[in-house]
Protein backbone atom coordinates (compact mmCIF):
# COMPACT_ATOMS: atom_id res chain seq x y z
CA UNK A 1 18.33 62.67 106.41
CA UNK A 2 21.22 63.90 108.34
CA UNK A 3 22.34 67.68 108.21
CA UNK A 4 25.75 68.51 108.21
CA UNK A 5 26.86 71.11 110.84
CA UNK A 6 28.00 74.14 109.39
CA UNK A 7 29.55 75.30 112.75
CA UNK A 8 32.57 77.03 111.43
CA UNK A 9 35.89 75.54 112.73
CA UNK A 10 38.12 77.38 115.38
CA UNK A 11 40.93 78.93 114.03
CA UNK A 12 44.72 78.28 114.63
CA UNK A 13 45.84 80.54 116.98
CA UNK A 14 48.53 83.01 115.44
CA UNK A 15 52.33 82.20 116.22
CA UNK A 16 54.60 84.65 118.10
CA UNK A 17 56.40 86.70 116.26
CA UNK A 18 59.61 85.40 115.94
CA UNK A 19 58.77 82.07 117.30
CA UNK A 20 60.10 78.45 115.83
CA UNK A 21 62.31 81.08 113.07
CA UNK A 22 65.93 79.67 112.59
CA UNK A 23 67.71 82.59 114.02
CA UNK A 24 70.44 81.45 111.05
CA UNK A 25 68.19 82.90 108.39
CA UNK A 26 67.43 86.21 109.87
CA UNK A 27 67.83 89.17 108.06
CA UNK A 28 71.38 91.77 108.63
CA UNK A 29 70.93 95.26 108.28
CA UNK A 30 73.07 97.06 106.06
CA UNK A 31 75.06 98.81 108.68
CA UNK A 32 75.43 95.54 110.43
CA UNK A 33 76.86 94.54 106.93
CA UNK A 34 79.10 97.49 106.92
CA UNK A 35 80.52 97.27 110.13
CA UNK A 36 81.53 93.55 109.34
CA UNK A 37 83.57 94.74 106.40
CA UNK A 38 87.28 94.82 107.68
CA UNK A 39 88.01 97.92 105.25
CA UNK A 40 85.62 99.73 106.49
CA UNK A 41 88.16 101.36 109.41
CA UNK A 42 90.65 102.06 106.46
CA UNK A 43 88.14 103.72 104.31
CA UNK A 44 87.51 106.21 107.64
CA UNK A 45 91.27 106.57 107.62
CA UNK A 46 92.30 107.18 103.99
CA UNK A 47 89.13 110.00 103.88
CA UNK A 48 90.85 111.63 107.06
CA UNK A 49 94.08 111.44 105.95
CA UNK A 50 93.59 112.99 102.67
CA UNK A 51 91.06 115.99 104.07
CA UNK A 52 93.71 116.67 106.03
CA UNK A 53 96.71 116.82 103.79
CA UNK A 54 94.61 118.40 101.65
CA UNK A 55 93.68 121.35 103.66
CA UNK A 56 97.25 121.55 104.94
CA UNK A 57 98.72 121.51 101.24
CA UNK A 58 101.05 124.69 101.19
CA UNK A 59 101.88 124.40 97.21
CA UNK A 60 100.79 126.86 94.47
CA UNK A 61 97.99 125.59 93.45
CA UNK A 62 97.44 122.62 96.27
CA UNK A 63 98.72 120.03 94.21
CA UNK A 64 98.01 117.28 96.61
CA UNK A 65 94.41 117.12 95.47
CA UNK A 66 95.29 117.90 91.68
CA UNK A 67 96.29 115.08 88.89
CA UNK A 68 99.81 115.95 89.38
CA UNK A 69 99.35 115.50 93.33
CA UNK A 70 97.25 111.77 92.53
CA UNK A 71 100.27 111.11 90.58
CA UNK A 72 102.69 111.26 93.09
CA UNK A 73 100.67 109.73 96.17
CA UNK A 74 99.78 106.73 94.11
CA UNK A 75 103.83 106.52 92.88
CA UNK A 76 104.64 106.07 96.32
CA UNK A 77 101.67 103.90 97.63
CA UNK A 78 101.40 101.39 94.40
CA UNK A 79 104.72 99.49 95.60
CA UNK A 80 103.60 99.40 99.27
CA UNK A 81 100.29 98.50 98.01
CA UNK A 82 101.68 95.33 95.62
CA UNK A 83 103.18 93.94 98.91
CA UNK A 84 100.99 94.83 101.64
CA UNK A 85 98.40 92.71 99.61
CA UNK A 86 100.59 89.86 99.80
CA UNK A 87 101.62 90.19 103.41
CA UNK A 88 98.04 90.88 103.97
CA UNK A 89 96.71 87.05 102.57
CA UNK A 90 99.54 85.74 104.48
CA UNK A 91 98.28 87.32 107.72
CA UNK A 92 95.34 86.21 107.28
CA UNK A 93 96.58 82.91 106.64
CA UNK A 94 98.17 83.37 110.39
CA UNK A 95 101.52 83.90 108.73
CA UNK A 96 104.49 87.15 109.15
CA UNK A 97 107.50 87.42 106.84
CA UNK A 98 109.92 89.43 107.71
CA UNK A 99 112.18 88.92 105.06
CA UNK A 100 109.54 90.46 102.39
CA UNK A 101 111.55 93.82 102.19
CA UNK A 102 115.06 92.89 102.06
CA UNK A 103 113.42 89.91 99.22
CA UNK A 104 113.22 93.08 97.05
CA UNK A 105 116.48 94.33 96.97
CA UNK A 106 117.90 90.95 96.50
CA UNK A 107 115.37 90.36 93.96
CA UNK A 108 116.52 93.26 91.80
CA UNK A 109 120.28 92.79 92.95
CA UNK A 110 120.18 89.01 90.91
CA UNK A 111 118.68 90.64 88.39
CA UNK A 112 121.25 92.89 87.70
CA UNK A 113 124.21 90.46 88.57
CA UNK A 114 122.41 88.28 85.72
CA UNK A 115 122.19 90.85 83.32
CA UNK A 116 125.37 92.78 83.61
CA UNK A 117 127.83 89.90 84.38
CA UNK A 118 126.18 87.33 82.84
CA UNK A 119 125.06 88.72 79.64
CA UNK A 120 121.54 86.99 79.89
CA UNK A 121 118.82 88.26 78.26
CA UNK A 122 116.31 90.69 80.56
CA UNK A 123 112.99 88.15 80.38
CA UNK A 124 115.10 85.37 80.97
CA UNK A 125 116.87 87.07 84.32
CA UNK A 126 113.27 88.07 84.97
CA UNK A 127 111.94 84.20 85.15
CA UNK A 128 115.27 83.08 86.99
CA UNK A 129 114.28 85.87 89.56
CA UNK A 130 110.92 84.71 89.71
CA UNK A 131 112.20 81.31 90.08
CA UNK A 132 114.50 82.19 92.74
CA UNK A 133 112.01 83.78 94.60
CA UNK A 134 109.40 81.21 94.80
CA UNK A 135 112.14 78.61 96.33
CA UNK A 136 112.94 81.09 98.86
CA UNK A 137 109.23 81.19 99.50
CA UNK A 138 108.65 77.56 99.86
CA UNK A 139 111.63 77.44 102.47
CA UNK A 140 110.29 79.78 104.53
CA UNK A 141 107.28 77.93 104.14
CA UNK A 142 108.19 74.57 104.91
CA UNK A 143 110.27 75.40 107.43
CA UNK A 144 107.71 77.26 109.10
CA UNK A 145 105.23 74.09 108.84
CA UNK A 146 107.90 71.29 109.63
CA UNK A 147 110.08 72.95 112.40
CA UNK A 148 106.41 74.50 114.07
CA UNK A 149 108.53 77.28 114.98
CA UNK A 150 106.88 80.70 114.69
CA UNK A 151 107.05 82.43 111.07
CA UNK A 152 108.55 85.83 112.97
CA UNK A 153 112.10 83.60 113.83
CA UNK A 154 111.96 81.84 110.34
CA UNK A 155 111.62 84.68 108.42
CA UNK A 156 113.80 87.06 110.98
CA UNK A 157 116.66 84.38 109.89
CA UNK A 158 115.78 84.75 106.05
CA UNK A 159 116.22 88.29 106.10
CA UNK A 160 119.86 88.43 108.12
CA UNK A 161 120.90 85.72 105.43
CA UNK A 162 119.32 87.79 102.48
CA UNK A 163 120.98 91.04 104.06
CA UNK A 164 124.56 89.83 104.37
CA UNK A 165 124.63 88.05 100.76
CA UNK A 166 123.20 91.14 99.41
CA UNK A 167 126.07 93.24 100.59
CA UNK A 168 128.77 90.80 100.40
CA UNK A 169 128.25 89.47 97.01
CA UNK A 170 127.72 93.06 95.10
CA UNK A 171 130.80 93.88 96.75
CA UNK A 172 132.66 90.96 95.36
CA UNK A 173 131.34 91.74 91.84
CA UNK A 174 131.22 94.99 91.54
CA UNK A 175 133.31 96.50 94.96
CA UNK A 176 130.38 98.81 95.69
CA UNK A 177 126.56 97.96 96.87
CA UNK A 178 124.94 98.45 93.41
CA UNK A 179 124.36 96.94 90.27
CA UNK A 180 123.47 99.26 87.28
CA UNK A 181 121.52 98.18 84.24
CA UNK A 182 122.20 99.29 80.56
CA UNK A 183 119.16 99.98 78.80
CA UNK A 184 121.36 98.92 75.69
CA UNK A 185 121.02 95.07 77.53
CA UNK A 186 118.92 92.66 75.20
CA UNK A 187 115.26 92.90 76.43
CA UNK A 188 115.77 95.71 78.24
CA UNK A 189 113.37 97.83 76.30
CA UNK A 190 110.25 95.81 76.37
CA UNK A 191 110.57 94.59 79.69
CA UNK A 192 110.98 98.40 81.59
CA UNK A 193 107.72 99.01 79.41
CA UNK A 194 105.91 96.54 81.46
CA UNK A 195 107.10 96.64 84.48
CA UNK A 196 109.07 100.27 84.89
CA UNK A 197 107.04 102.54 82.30
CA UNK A 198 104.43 104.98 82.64
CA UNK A 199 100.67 105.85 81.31
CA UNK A 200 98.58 108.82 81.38
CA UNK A 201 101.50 111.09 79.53
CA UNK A 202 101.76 114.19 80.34
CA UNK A 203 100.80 113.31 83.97
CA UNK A 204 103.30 109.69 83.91
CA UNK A 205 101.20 107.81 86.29
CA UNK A 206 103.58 104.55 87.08
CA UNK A 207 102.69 101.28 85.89
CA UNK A 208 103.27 100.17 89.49
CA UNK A 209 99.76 101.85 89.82
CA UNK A 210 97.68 99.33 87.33
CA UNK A 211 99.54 96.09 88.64
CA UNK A 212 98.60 97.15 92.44
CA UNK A 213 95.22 97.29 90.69
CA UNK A 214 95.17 94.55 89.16
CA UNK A 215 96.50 92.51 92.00
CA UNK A 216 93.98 93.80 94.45
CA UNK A 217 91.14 92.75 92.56
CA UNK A 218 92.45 89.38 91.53
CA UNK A 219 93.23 89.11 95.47
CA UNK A 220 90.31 89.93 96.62
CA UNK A 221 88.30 87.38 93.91
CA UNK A 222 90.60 84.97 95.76
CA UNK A 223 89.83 85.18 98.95
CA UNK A 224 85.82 86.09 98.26
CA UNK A 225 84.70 83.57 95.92
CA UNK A 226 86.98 80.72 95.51
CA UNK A 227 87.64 77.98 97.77
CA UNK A 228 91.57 78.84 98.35
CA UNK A 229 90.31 82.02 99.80
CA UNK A 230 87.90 80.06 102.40
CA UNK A 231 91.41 77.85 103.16
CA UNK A 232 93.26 80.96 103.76
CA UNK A 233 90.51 82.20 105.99
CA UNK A 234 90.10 79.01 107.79
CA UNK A 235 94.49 78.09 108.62
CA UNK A 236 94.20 81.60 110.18
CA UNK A 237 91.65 81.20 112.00
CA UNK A 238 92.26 77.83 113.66
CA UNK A 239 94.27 75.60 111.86
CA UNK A 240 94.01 71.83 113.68
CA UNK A 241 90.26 72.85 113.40
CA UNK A 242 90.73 73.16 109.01
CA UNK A 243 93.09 70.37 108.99
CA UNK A 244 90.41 68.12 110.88
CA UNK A 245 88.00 69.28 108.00
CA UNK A 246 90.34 68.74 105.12
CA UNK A 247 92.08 71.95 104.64
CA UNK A 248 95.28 71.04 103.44
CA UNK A 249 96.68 73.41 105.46
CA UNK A 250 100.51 73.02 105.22
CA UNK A 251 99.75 73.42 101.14
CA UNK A 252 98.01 76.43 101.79
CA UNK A 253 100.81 78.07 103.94
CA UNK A 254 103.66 77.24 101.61
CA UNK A 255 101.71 79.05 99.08
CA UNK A 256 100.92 82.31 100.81
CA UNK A 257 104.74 82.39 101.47
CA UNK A 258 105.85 81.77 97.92
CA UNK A 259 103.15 84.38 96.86
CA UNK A 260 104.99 86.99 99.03
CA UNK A 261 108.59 86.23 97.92
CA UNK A 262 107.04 86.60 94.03
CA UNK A 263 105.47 89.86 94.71
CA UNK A 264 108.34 91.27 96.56
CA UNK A 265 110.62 89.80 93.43
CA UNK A 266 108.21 92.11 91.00
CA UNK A 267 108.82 95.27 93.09
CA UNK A 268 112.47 94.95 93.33
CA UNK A 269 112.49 94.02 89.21
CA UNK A 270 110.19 96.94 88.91
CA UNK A 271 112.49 99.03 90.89
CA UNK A 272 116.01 98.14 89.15
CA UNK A 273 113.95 98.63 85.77
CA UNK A 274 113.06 101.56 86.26
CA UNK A 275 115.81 103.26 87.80
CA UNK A 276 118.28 100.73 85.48
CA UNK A 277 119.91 99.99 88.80
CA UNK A 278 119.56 99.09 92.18
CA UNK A 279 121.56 99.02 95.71
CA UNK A 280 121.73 96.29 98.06
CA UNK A 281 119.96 98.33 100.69
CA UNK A 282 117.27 98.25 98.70
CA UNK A 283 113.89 97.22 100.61
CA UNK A 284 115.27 96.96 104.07
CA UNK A 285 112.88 97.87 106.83
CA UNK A 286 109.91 98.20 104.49
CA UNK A 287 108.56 94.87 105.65
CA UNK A 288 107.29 96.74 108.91
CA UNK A 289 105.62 99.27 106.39
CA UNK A 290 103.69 96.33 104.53
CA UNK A 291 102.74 95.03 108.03
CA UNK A 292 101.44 98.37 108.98
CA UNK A 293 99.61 98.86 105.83
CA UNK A 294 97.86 95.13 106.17
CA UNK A 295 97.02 95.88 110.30
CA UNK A 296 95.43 99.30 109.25
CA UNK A 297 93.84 97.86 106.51
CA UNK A 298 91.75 95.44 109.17
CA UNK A 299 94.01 92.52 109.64
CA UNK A 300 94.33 90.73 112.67
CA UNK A 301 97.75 89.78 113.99
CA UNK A 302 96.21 86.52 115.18
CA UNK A 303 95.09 85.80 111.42
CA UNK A 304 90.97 84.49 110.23
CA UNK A 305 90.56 88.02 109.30
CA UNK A 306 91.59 91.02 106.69
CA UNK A 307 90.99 92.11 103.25
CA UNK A 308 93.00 92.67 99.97
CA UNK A 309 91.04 96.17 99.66
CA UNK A 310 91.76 96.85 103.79
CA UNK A 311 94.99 96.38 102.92
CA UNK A 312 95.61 98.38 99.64
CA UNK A 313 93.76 101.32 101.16
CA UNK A 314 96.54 101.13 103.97
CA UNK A 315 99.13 101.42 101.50
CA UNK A 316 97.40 104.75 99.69
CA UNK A 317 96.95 106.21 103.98
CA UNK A 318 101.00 105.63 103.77
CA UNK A 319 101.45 107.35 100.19
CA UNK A 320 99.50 110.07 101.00
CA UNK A 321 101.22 110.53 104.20
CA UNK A 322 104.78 110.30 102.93
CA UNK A 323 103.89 113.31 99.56
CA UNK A 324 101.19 114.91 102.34
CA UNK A 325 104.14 115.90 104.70
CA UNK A 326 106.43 117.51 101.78
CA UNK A 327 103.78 119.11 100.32
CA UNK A 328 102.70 120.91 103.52
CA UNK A 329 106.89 121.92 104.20
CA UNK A 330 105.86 119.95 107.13
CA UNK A 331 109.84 118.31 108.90
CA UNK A 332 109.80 114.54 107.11
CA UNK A 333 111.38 113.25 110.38
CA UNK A 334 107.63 113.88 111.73
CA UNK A 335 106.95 111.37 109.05
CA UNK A 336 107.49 107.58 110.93
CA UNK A 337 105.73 109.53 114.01
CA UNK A 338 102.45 110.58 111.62
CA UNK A 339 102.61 106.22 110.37
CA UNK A 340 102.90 105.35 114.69
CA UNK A 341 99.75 107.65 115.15
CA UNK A 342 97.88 106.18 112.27
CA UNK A 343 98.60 102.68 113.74
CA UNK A 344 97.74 103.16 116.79
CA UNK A 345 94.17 105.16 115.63
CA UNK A 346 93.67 102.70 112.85
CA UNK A 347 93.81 99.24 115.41
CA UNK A 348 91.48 101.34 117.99
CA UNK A 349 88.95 102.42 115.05
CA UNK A 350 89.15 98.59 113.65
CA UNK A 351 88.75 97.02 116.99
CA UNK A 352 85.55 99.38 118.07
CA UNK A 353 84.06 98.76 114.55
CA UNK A 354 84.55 94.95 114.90
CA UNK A 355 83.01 94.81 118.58
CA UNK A 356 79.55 96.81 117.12
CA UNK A 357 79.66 94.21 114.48
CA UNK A 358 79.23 91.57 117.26
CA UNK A 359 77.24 93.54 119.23
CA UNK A 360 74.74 94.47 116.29
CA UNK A 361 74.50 90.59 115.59
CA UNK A 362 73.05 89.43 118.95
């Protein structure tokens, strides 16, 4: 009868650390999480910008940190903050428009024209604006995709065109540069309470306030958890590498353009709505503003990267700059020098964070 051995068998030698793990499924730390967040340089800025405006406040009381203060830092950021959203997705889409401020004032210029000479009815003027501004869009978009000429030149163009029709036709109409609204004008009423009233009586926090809101977070679902946001993403970041994937990437372009014509057609309604008039000045210049808002706010000039937040907190650093300075009897010509400063700090703080971010991942 046979015995079987009971010689216990070897055991498997233990595995190196580390060894045969897909480095694809290793773990990120939390800062290394952080650091990748493109907001995260704009946070730093908006905290240093407001401790400092806040301990320079010279106003009974140092409104700049009270209700009334929030009140008038988020009046002037929410319109900055509605557009540098916009510019923002079309940044990161590899995209500039140039034409996005002077798109306002012509915006709220046809309203008027429609309303005052035209007798139509506000909403109706509204959705012709609206209209209007979403073929402008699309121009600049297709032009952009079918001459292959840079955005910067397409748009440039847009906004000498927009600038001289602005000027020339209000003077035709009206022989001056405005266009003033009756409040008695059918419409009128309802449509200033959505898009020119105020909330949070006595304090009258603007309604620009809840749409920037609203537009951030609806941006930023966008471009985190739908697939348009990976296309936007992936045209900026090489675009014959998303069209060889299936990225309909001229689509996606067009888009981000007619997006940016809307939103700058809701400021300038919001604007001649409010103030029941508007110049043809109106909005010139600002698009360097939304630019600087989007670039402090973490996007990259090249495009494949930004944020909707990055971008609205680079909007509030500009609000609480421009109410900061007259709050602290500080000169307001110091005012474009104090934005040129944050730039400058805010692409230095964004580029260190980003290079830790790679560095942390190796």
């Amino acid at each position: 009868m046979s015995v079987a051995s009971t010689q216990p068998r070897p055991s498997p030698a233990p595995q190196q650390a580390g060894a045969g793990r897909d480095e694809r499924l290793a773990g990120v730390s939390v800062l290394v999480r952080l650091l990748q967040r493109p907001e995260l340089g704009a946070l730093i800025g908006a905290l240093a910008v407001y401790l400092l405006f806040a301990s320079v406040d010279a106003t009974p009381g140092h409104l700049f940190t009270s209700i009334a203060g929030m009140q008038n830092w988020t009046d002037a950021a929410s319109t900055y903050g509605i557009m540098a959203v916009a510019v923002a997705l079309l940044m990161i889409g590899g995209e500039f428009d140039l034409s996005a401020g002077v798109m306002t004032g012509t915006s709220g210029l046809l309203l008027g024209m429609l309303i005052t000479r035209q007798q139509v009815n506000v909403w109706v003027a509204i959705v012709a604006v609206l209209i209007f501004a979403g073929i402008i869009g699309a121009a600049n978009g297709m032009l952009v995709v079918r001459t292959k000429l840079p955005s910067f030149i397409i748009t440039l163009a847009t906004f000498f065109v927009l600038r001289g029709v602005d000027v020339g036709v209000t003077r035709l109409l009206t022989n001056t540069v405005r266009f003033d609204i009756s409040d008695q004008a059918p419409g009128f009423v309802s449509a200033q309470s959505i898009f020119g009233s105020t909330f949070l009586a006595p304090y009258n926090f603007q309604d620009a306030v809840l749409w920037w809101i609203a537009i951030t977070v609806i941006a930023t679902v966008v471009l985190t958890q739908t697939t348009f946001g990976n296309w936007i993403f992936a045209v900026g970041g090489d675009a014959n590498a998303a069209r060889a994937v299936g990225v309909p990437v001229s689509r996606t372009k067009v888009i981000l353009f007619m997006y940016t014509a809307i939103s700058a057609a809701v400021v300038g309604i919001m604007v001649a709505l409010r103030f029941k008039g508007i110049q043809s000045g109106q909005g010139v210049g600002l698009e360097f503003f939304y630019i600087i808002a989007a670039v402090v706010g973490g996007c990259l000039l090249t495009g494949g990267y930004g944020s909707a937040i990055g971008a609205s907190l680079g909007a509030l650093i500009i609000g609480f700059a421009q109410i900061g300075i007259i709050f602290a009897n500080w000169d307001s010509n110091w005012y474009y020098t104090f934005l040129g400063v944050i730039l400058f700090v805010a692409v230095g703080v964004n580029t260190l964070v980003r290079r830790r971010a790679a560095s942390a991942r190796r």
